[in-house]
C-alpha atoms as a PDB file:
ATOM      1  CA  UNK A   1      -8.248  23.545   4.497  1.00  0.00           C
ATOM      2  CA  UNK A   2      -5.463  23.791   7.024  1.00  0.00           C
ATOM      3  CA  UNK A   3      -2.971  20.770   7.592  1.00  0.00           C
ATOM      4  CA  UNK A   4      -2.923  19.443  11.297  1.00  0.00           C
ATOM      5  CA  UNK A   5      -1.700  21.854  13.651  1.00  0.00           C
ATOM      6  CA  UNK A   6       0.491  19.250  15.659  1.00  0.00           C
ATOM      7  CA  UNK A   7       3.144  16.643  14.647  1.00  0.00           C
ATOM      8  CA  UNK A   8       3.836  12.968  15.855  1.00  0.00           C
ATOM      9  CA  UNK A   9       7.048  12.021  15.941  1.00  0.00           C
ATOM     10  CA  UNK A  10       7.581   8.308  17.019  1.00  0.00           C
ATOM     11  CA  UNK A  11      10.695   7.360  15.471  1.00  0.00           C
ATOM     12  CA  UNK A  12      13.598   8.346  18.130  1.00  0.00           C
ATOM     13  CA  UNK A  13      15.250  11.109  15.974  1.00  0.00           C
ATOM     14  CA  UNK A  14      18.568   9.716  14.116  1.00  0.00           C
ATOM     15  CA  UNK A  15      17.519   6.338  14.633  1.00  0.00           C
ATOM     16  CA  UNK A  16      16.283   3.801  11.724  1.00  0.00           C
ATOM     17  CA  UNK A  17      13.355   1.447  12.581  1.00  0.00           C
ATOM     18  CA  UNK A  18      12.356  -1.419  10.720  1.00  0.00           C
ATOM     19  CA  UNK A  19       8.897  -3.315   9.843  1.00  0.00           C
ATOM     20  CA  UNK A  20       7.015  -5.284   7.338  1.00  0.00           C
ATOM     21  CA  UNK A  21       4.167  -5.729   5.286  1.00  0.00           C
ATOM     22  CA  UNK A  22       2.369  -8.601   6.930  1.00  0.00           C
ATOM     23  CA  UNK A  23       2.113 -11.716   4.283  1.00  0.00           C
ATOM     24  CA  UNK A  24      -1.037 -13.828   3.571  1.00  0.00           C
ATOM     25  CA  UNK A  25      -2.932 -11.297   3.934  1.00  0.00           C
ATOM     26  CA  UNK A  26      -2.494  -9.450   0.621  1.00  0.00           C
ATOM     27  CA  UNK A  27      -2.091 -11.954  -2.235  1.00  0.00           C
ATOM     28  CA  UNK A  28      -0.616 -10.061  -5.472  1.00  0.00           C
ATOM     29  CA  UNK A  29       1.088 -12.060  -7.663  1.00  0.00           C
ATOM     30  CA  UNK A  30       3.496  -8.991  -7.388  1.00  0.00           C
ATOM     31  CA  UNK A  31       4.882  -9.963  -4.429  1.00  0.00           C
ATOM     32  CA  UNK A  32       2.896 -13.043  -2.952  1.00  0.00           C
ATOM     33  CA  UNK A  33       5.269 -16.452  -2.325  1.00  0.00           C
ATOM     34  CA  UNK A  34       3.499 -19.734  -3.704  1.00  0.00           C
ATOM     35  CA  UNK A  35       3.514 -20.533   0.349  1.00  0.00           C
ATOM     36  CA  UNK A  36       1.019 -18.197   1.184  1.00  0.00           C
ATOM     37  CA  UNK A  37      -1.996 -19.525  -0.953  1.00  0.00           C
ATOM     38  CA  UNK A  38      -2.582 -22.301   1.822  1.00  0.00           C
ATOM     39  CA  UNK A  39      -1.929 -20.544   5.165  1.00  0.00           C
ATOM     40  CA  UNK A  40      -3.909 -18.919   7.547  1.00  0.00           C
ATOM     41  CA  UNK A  41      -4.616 -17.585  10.709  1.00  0.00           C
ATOM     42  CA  UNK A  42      -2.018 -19.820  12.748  1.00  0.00           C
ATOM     43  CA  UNK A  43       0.647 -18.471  10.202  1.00  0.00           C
ATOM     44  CA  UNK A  44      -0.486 -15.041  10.888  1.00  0.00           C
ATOM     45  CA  UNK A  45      -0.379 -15.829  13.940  1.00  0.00           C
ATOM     46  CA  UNK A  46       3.419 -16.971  14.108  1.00  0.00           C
ATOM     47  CA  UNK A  47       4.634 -14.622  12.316  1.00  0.00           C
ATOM     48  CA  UNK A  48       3.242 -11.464  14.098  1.00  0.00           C
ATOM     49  CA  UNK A  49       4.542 -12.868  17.205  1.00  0.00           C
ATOM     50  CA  UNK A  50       8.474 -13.990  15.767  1.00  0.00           C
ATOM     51  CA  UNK A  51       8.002  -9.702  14.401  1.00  0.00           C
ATOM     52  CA  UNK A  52       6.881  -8.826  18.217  1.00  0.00           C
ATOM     53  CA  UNK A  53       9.987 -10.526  19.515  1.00  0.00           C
ATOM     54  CA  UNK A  54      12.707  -9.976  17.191  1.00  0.00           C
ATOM     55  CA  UNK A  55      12.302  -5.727  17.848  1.00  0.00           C
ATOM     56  CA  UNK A  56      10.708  -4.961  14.833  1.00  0.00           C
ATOM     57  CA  UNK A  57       8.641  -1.531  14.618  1.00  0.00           C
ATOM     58  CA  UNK A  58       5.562  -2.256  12.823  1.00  0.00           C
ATOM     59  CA  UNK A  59       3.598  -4.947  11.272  1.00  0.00           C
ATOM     60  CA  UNK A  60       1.794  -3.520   8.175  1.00  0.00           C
ATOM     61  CA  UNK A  61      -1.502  -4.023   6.310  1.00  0.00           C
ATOM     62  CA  UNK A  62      -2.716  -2.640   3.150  1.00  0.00           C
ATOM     63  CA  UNK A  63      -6.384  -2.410   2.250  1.00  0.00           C
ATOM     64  CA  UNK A  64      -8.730  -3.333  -1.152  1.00  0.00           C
ATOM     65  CA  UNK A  65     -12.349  -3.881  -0.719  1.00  0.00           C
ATOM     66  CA  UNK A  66     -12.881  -5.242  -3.469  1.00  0.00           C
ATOM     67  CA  UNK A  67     -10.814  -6.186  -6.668  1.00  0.00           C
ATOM     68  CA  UNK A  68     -12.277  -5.650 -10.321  1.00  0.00           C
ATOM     69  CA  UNK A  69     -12.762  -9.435 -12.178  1.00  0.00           C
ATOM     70  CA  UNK A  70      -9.883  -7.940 -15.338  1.00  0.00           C
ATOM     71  CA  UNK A  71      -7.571  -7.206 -12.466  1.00  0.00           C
ATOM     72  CA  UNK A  72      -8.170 -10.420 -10.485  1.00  0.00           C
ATOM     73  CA  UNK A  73      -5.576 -12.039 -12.540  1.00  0.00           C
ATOM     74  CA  UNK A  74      -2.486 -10.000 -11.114  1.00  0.00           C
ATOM     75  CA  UNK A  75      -3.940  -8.638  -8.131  1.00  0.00           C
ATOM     76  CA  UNK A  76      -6.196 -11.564  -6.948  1.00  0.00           C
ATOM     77  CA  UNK A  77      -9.403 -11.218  -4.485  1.00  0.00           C
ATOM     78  CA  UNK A  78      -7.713 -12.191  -1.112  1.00  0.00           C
ATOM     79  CA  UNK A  79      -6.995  -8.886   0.466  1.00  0.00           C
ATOM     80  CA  UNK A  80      -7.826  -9.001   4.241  1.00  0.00           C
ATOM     81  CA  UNK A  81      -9.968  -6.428   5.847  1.00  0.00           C
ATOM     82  CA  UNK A  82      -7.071  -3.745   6.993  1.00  0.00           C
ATOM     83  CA  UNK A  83      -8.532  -2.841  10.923  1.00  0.00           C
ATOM     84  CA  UNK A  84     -10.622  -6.471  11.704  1.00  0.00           C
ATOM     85  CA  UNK A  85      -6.604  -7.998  10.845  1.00  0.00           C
ATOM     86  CA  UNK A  86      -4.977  -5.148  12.943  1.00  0.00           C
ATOM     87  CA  UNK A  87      -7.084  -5.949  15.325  1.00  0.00           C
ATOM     88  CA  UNK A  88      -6.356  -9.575  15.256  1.00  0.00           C
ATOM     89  CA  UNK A  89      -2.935  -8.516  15.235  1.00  0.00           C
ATOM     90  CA  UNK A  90      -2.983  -6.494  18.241  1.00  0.00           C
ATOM     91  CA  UNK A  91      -4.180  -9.345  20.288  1.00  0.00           C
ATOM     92  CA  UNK A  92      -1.430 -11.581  19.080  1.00  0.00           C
ATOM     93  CA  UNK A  93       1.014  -9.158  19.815  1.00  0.00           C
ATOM     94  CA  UNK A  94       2.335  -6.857  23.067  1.00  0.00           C
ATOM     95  CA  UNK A  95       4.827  -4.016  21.647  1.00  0.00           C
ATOM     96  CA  UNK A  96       5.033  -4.082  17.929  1.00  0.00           C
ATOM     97  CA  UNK A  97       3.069  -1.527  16.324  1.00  0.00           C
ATOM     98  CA  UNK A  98      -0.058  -1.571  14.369  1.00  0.00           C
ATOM     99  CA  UNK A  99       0.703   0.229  10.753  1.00  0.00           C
ATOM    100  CA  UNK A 100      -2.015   0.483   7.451  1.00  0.00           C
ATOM    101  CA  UNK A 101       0.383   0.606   5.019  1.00  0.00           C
ATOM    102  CA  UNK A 102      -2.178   2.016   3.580  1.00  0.00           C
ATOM    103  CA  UNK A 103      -5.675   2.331   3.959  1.00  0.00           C
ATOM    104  CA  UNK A 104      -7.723   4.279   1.063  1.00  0.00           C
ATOM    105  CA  UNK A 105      -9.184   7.042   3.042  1.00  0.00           C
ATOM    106  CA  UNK A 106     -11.117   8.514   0.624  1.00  0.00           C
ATOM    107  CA  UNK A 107     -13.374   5.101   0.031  1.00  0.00           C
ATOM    108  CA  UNK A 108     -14.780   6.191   3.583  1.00  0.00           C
ATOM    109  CA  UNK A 109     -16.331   8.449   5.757  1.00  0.00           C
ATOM    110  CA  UNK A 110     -13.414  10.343   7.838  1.00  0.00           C
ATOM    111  CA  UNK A 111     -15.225  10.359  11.202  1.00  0.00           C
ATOM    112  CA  UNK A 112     -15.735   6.465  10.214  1.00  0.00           C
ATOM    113  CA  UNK A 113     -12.005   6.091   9.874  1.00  0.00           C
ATOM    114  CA  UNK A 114     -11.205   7.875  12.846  1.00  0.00           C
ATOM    115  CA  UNK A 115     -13.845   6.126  14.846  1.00  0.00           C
ATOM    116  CA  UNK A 116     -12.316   2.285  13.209  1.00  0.00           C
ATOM    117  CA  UNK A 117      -8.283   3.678  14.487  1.00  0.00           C
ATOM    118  CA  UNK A 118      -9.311   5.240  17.549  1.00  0.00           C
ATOM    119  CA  UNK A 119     -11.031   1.985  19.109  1.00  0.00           C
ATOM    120  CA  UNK A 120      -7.612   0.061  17.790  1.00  0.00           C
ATOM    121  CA  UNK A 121      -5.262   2.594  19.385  1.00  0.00           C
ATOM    122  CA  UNK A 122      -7.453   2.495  22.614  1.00  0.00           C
ATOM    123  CA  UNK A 123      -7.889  -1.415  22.551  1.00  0.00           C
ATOM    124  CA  UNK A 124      -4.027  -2.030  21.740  1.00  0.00           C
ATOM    125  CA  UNK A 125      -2.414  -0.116  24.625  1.00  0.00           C
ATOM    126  CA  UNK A 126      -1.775   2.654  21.977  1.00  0.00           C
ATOM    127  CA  UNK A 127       0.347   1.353  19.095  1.00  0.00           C
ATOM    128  CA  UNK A 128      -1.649   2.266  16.034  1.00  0.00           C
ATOM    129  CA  UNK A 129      -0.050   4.283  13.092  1.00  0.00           C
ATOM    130  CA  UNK A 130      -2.670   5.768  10.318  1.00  0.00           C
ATOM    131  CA  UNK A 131      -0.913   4.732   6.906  1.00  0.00           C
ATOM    132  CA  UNK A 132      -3.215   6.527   4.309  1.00  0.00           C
ATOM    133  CA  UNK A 133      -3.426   7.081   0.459  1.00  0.00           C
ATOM    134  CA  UNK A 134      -5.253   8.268  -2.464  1.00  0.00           C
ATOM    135  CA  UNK A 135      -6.173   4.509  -4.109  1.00  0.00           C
ATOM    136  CA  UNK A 136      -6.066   3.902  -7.514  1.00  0.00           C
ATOM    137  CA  UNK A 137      -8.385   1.497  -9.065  1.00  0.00           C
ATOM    138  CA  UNK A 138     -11.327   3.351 -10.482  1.00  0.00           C
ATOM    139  CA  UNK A 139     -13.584   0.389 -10.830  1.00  0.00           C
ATOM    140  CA  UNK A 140     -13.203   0.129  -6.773  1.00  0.00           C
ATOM    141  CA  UNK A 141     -14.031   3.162  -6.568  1.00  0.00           C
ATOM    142  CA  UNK A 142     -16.903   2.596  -8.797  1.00  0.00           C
ATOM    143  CA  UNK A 143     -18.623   0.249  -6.580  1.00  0.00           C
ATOM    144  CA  UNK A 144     -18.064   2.070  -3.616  1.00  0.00           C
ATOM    145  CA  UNK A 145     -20.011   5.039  -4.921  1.00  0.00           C
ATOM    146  CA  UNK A 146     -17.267   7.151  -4.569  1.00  0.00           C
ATOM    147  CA  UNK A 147     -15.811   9.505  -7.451  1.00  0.00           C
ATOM    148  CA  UNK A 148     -12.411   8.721  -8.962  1.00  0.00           C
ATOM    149  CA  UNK A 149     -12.119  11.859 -10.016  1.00  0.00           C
ATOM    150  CA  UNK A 150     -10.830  14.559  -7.505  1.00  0.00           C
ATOM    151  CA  UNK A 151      -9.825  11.945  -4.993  1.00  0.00           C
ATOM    152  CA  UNK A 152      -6.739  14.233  -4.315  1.00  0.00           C
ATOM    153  CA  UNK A 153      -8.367  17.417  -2.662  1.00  0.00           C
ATOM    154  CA  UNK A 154     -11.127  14.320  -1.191  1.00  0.00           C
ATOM    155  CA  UNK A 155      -7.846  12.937   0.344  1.00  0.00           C
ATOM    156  CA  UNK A 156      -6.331  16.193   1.838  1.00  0.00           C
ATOM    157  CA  UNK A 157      -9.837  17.319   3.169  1.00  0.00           C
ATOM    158  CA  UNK A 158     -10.121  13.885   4.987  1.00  0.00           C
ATOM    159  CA  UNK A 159      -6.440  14.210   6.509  1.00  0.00           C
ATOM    160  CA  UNK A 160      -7.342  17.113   7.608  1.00  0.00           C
ATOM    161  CA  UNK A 161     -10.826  15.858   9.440  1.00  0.00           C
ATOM    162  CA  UNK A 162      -9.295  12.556  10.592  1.00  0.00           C
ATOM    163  CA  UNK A 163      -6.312  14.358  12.611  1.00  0.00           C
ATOM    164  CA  UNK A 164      -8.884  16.827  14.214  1.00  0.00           C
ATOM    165  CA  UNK A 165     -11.555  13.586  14.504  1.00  0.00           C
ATOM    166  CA  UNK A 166      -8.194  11.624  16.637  1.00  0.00           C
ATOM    167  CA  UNK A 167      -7.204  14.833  18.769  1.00  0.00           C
ATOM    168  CA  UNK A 168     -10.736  16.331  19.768  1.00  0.00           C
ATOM    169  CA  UNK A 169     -13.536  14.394  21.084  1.00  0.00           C
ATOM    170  CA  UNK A 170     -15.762  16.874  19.709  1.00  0.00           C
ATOM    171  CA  UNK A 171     -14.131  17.543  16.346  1.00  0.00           C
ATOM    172  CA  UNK A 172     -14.803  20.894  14.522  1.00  0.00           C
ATOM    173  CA  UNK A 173     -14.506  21.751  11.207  1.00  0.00           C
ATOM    174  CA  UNK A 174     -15.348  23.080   7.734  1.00  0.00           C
ATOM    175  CA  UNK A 175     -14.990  21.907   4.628  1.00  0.00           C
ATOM    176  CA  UNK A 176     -15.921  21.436   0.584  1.00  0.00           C
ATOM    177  CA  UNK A 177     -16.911  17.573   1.511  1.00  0.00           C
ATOM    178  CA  UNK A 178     -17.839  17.294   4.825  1.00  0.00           C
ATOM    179  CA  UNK A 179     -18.965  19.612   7.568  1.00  0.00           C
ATOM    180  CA  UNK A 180     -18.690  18.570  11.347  1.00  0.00           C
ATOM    181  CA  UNK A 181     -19.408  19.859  14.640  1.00  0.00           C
ATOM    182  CA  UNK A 182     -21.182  19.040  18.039  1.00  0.00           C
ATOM    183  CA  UNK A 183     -20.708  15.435  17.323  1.00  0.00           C
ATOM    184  CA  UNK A 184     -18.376  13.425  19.809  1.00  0.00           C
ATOM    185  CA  UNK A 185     -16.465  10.271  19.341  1.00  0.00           C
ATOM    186  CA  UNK A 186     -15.506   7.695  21.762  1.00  0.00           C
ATOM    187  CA  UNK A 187     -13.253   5.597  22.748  1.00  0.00           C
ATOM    188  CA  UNK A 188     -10.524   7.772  22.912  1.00  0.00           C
ATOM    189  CA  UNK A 189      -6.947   6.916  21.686  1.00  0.00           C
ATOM    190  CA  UNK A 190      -4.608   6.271  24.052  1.00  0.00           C
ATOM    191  CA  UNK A 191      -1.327   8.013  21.773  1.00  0.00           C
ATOM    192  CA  UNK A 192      -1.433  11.861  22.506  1.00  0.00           C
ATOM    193  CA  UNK A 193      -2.429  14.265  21.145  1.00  0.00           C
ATOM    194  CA  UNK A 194      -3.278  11.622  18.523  1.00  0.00           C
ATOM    195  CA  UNK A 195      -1.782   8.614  16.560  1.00  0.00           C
ATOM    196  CA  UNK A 196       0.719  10.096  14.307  1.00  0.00           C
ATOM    197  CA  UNK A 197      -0.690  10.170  10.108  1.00  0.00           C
ATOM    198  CA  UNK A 198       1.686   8.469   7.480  1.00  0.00           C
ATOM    199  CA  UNK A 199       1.181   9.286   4.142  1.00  0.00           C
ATOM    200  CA  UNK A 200       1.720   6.907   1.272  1.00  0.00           C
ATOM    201  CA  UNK A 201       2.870   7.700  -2.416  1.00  0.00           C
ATOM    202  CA  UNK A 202       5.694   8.258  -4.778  1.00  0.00           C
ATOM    203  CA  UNK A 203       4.217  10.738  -7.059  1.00  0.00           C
ATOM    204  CA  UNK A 204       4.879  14.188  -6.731  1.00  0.00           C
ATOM    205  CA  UNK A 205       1.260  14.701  -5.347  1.00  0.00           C
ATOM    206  CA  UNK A 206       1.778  12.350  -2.986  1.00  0.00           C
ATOM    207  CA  UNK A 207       4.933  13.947  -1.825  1.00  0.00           C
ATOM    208  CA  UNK A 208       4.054  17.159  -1.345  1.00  0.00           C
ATOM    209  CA  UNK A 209       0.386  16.098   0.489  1.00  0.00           C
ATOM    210  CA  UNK A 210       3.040  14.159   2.851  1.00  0.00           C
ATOM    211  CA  UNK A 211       5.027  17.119   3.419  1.00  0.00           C
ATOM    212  CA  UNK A 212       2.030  19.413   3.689  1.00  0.00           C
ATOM    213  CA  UNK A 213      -0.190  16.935   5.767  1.00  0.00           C
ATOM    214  CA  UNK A 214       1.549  13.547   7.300  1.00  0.00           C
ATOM    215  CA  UNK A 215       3.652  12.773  10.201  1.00  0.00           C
ATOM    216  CA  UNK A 216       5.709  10.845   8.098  1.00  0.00           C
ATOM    217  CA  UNK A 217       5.736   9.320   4.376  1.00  0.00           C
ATOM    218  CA  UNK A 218       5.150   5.747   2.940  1.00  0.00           C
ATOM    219  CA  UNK A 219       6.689   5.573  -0.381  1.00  0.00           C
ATOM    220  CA  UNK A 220       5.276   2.927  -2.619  1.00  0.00           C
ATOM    221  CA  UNK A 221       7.704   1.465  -4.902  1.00  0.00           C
ATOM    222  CA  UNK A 222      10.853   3.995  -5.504  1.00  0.00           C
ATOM    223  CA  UNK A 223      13.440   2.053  -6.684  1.00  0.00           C
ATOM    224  CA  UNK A 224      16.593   3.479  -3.889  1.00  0.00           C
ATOM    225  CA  UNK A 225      18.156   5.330  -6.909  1.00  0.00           C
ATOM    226  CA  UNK A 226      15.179   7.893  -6.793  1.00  0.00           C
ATOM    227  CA  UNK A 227      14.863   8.350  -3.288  1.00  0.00           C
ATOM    228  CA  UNK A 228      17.578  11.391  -2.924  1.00  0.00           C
ATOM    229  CA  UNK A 229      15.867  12.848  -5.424  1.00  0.00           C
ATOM    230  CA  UNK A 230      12.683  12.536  -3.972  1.00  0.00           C
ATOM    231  CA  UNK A 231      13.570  13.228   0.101  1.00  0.00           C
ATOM    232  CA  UNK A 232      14.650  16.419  -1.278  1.00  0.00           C
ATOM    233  CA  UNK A 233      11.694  17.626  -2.366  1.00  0.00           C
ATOM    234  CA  UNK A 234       9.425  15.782   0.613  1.00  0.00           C
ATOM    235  CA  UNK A 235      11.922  18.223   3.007  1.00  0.00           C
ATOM    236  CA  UNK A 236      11.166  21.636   0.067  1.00  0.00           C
ATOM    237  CA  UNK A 237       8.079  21.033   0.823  1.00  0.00           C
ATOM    238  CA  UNK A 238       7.895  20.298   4.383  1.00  0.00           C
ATOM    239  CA  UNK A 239       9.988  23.188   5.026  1.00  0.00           C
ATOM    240  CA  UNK A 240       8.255  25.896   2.798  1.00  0.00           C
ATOM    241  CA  UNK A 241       4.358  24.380   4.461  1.00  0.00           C
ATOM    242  CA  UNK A 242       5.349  23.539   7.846  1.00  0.00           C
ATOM    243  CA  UNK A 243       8.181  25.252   8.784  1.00  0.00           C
ATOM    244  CA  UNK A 244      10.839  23.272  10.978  1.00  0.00           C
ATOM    245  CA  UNK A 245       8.108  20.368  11.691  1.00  0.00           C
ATOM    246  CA  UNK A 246       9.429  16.893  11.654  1.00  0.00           C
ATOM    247  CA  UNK A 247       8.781  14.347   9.378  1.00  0.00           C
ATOM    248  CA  UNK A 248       9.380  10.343   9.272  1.00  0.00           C
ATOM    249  CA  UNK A 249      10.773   9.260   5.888  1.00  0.00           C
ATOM    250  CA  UNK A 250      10.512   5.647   4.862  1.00  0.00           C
ATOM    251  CA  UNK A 251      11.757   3.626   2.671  1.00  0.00           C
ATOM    252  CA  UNK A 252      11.233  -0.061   1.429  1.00  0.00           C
ATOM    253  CA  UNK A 253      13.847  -2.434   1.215  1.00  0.00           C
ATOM    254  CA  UNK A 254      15.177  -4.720  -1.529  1.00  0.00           C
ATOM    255  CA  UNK A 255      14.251  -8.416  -0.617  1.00  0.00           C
ATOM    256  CA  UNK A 256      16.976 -10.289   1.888  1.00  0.00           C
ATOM    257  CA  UNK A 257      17.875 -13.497   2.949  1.00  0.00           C
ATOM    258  CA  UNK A 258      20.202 -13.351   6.232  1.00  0.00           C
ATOM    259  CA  UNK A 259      23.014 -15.760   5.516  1.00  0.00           C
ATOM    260  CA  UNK A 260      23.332 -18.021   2.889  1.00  0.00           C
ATOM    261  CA  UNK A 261      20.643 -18.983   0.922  1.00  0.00           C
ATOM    262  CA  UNK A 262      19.259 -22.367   0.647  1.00  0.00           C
ATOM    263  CA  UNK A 263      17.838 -21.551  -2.620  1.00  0.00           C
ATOM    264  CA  UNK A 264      18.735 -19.823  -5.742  1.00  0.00           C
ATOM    265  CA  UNK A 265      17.455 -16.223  -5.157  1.00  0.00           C
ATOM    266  CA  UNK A 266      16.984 -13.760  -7.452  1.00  0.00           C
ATOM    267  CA  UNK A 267      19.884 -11.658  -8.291  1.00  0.00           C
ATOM    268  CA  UNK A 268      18.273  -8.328  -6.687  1.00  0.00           C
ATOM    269  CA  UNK A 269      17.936 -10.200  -3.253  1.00  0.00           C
ATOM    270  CA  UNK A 270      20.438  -8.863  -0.439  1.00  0.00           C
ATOM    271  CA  UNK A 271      22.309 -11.908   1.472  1.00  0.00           C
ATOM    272  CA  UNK A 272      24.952 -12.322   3.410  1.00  0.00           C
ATOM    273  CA  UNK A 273      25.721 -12.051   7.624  1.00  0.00           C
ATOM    274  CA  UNK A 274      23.961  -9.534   9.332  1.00  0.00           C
ATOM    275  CA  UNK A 275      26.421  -6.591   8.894  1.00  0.00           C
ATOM    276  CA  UNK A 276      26.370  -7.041   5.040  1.00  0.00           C
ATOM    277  CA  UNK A 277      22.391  -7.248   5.126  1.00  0.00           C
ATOM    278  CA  UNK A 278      22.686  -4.173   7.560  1.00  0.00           C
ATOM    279  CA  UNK A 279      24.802  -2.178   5.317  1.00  0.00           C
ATOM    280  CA  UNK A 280      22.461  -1.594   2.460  1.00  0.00           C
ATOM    281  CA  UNK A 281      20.063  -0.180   5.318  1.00  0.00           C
ATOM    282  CA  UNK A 282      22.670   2.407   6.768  1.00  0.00           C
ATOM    283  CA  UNK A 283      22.584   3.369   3.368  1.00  0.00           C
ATOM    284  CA  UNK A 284      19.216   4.440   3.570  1.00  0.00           C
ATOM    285  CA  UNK A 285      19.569   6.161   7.126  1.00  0.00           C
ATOM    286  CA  UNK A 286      22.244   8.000   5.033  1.00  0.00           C
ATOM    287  CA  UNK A 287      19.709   9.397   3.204  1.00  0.00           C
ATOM    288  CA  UNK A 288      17.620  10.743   5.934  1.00  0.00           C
ATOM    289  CA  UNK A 289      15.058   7.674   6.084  1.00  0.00           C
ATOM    290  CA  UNK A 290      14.150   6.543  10.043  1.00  0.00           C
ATOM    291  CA  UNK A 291      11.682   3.811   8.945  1.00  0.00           C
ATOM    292  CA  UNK A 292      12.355   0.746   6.332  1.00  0.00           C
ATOM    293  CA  UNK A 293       9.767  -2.191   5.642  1.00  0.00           C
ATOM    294  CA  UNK A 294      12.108  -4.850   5.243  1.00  0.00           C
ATOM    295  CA  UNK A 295      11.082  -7.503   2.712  1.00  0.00           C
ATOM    296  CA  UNK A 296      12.198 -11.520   3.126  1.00  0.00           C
ATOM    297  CA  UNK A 297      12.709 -14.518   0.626  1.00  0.00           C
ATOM    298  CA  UNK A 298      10.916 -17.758   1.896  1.00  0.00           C
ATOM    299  CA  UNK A 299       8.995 -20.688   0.706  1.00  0.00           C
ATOM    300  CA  UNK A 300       7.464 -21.454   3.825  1.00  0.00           C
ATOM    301  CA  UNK A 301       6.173 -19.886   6.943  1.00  0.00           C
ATOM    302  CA  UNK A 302       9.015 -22.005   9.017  1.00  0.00           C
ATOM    303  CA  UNK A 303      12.081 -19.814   6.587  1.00  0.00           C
ATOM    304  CA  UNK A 304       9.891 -16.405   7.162  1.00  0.00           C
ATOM    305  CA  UNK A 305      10.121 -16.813  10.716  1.00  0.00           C
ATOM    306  CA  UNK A 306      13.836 -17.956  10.370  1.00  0.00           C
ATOM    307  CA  UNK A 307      14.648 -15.166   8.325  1.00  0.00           C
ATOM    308  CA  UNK A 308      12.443 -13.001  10.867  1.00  0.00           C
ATOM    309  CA  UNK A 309      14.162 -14.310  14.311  1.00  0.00           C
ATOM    310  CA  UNK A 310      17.545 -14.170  12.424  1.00  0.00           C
ATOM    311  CA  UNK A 311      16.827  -9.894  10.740  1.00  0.00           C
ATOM    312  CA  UNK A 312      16.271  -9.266  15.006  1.00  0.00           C
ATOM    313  CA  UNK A 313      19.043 -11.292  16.413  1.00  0.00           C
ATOM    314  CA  UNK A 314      22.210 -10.346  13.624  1.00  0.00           C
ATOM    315  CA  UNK A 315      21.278  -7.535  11.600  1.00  0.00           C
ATOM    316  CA  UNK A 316      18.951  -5.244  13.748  1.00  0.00           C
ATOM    317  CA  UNK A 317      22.200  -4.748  16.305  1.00  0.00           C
ATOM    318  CA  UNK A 318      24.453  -3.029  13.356  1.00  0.00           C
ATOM    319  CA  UNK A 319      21.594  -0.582  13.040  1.00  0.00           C
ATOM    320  CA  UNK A 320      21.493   0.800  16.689  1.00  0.00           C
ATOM    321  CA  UNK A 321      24.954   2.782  16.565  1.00  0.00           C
END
């Protein structure tokens, strides 16, 4: 298997962008607000459209089909389908960009995938980004009919056919799980030669199949202590696999508040005026991240779209020098 031949860069080089993970949508009790369990498509509606106007990046998705009953607990059963809520997204929305932060590629066909982004990219004017990963709940995978097992090599093999799926119409190529040729795919995206391929993951594995494979990388969960550590190797890698190719490095963000809370936070929440929110994210451009899902405190949708307008108006300026 050979990684895709061309690179997407998006990012303007030396700059750092910043996105979310859309709420509602996804309902862990990891990260869910209390606020959430009542709203609906009007909130999603609001907020996608304070995102579009405040200058953020992306508005991200994440995917589960379905969620085993002992898991239910933690993780709950609300998880939005990722593309039908992009696509809802894309309507509500003119310039912010469509992210799956990230779908679990190897639940589906690849030419499926690339068929479901393709039609986005073409129907949104071109502002789709490919999040992927490897998944990890077996009993998903279970019901899906899909092995748990070797979901790795399934994953790079479908990278692989999905990149050559989004920059041929007639896709070509040869592999241990699928075979393809003489079969054409339309609509066509409008991003070429393709939409640019994130990959998500913090484990070493995931690293390096970022580095060998992705456009950019989605880290899921490094606390910013390890993520020195960690760009490092992402750039061994990238360097000893793909030469001088460019790579987008994100990053997640601790929780803020812009100004002064009206709450009691907890203690690992950022606050302050913009440039003190801003300066814990010049730390991360520091470190050679150009893309940062930025994460708010709220307890309604009203404060998320405060906190949203305010992110765009005070602290996105100190990150444009």
């Amino acid at each position: 298997m050979a990684p895709p031949a061309t690179t997407v860069q998006i990012v303007p080089p030396g700059k750092l962008v910043y996105g979310m993970q859309l709420p509602i949508v996804a309902q862990s009790t990891l990260f869910a607000a209390p606020w959430e369990a009542e709203a609906g498509t009007t909130e999603l509606r609001r907020i996608a459209e304070a995102c579009d106007r405040s200058g953020f990046f992306y508005l991200g998705v994440c995917d589960h089909i379905c969620i085993p009953r002992a898991r239910a607990g933690a993780m709950s059963t609300a998880w939005h389908d990722t593309v039908a809520t992009l696509g809802f997204l894309a309507a509500a929305t003119r310039r912010v960009r469509l992210l799956s932060h990230v779908y679990v590629l190897p639940y589906r066909h690849p030419l499926a995938t690339a068929k479901a982004f393709a039609t986005l990219d073409a129907l949104s004017g071109g502002r789709v980004i490919v999040g992927v990963g490897a998944g990890h709940l077996e009993a998903e995978f279970a019901a899906l009919g899909v092995p748990f097992a070797g979901r790795g090599r399934r994953l790079d093999e479908a990278i692989d056919l999905l990149a050559e799926a989004l920059t041929h119409e007639f896709p070509d190529h040869d592999g241990s799980a699928w075979t393809v040729h003489d079969l054409g795919l339309r609509p066509r995206p409008v991003q070429q030669p393709r939409p640019p391929i994130w990959v998500g993951g913090s484990t070493r594995a995931a690293i390096r199949r970022a580095a060998e494979r992705g456009d950019g990388w989605l880290p899921q969960g490094s606390p910013r202590a390890e993520l020195p550590a960690q760009i490092a190797y992402l750039r061994a890698q990238r360097a000893r696999t793909r030469g001088d190719a460019p790579i987008e490095i994100g990053a997640i963000s601790e929780f803020c508040y812009v100004g002064a809370p009206r709450f009691e936070v907890p203690p690992n929440t950022r606050t302050g005026r913009g440039e003190e929110v801003a300066a814990g994210l010049r730390e991360l451009r520091a470190m050679g991240v150009s893309h940062c899902g930025v994460r708010f405190r709220a307890r309604s949708c009203d404060e998320l779209v405060e906190q949203i307008e305010a992110f765009g108006s005070e602290v996105a300026p100190h990150l444009a020098d």
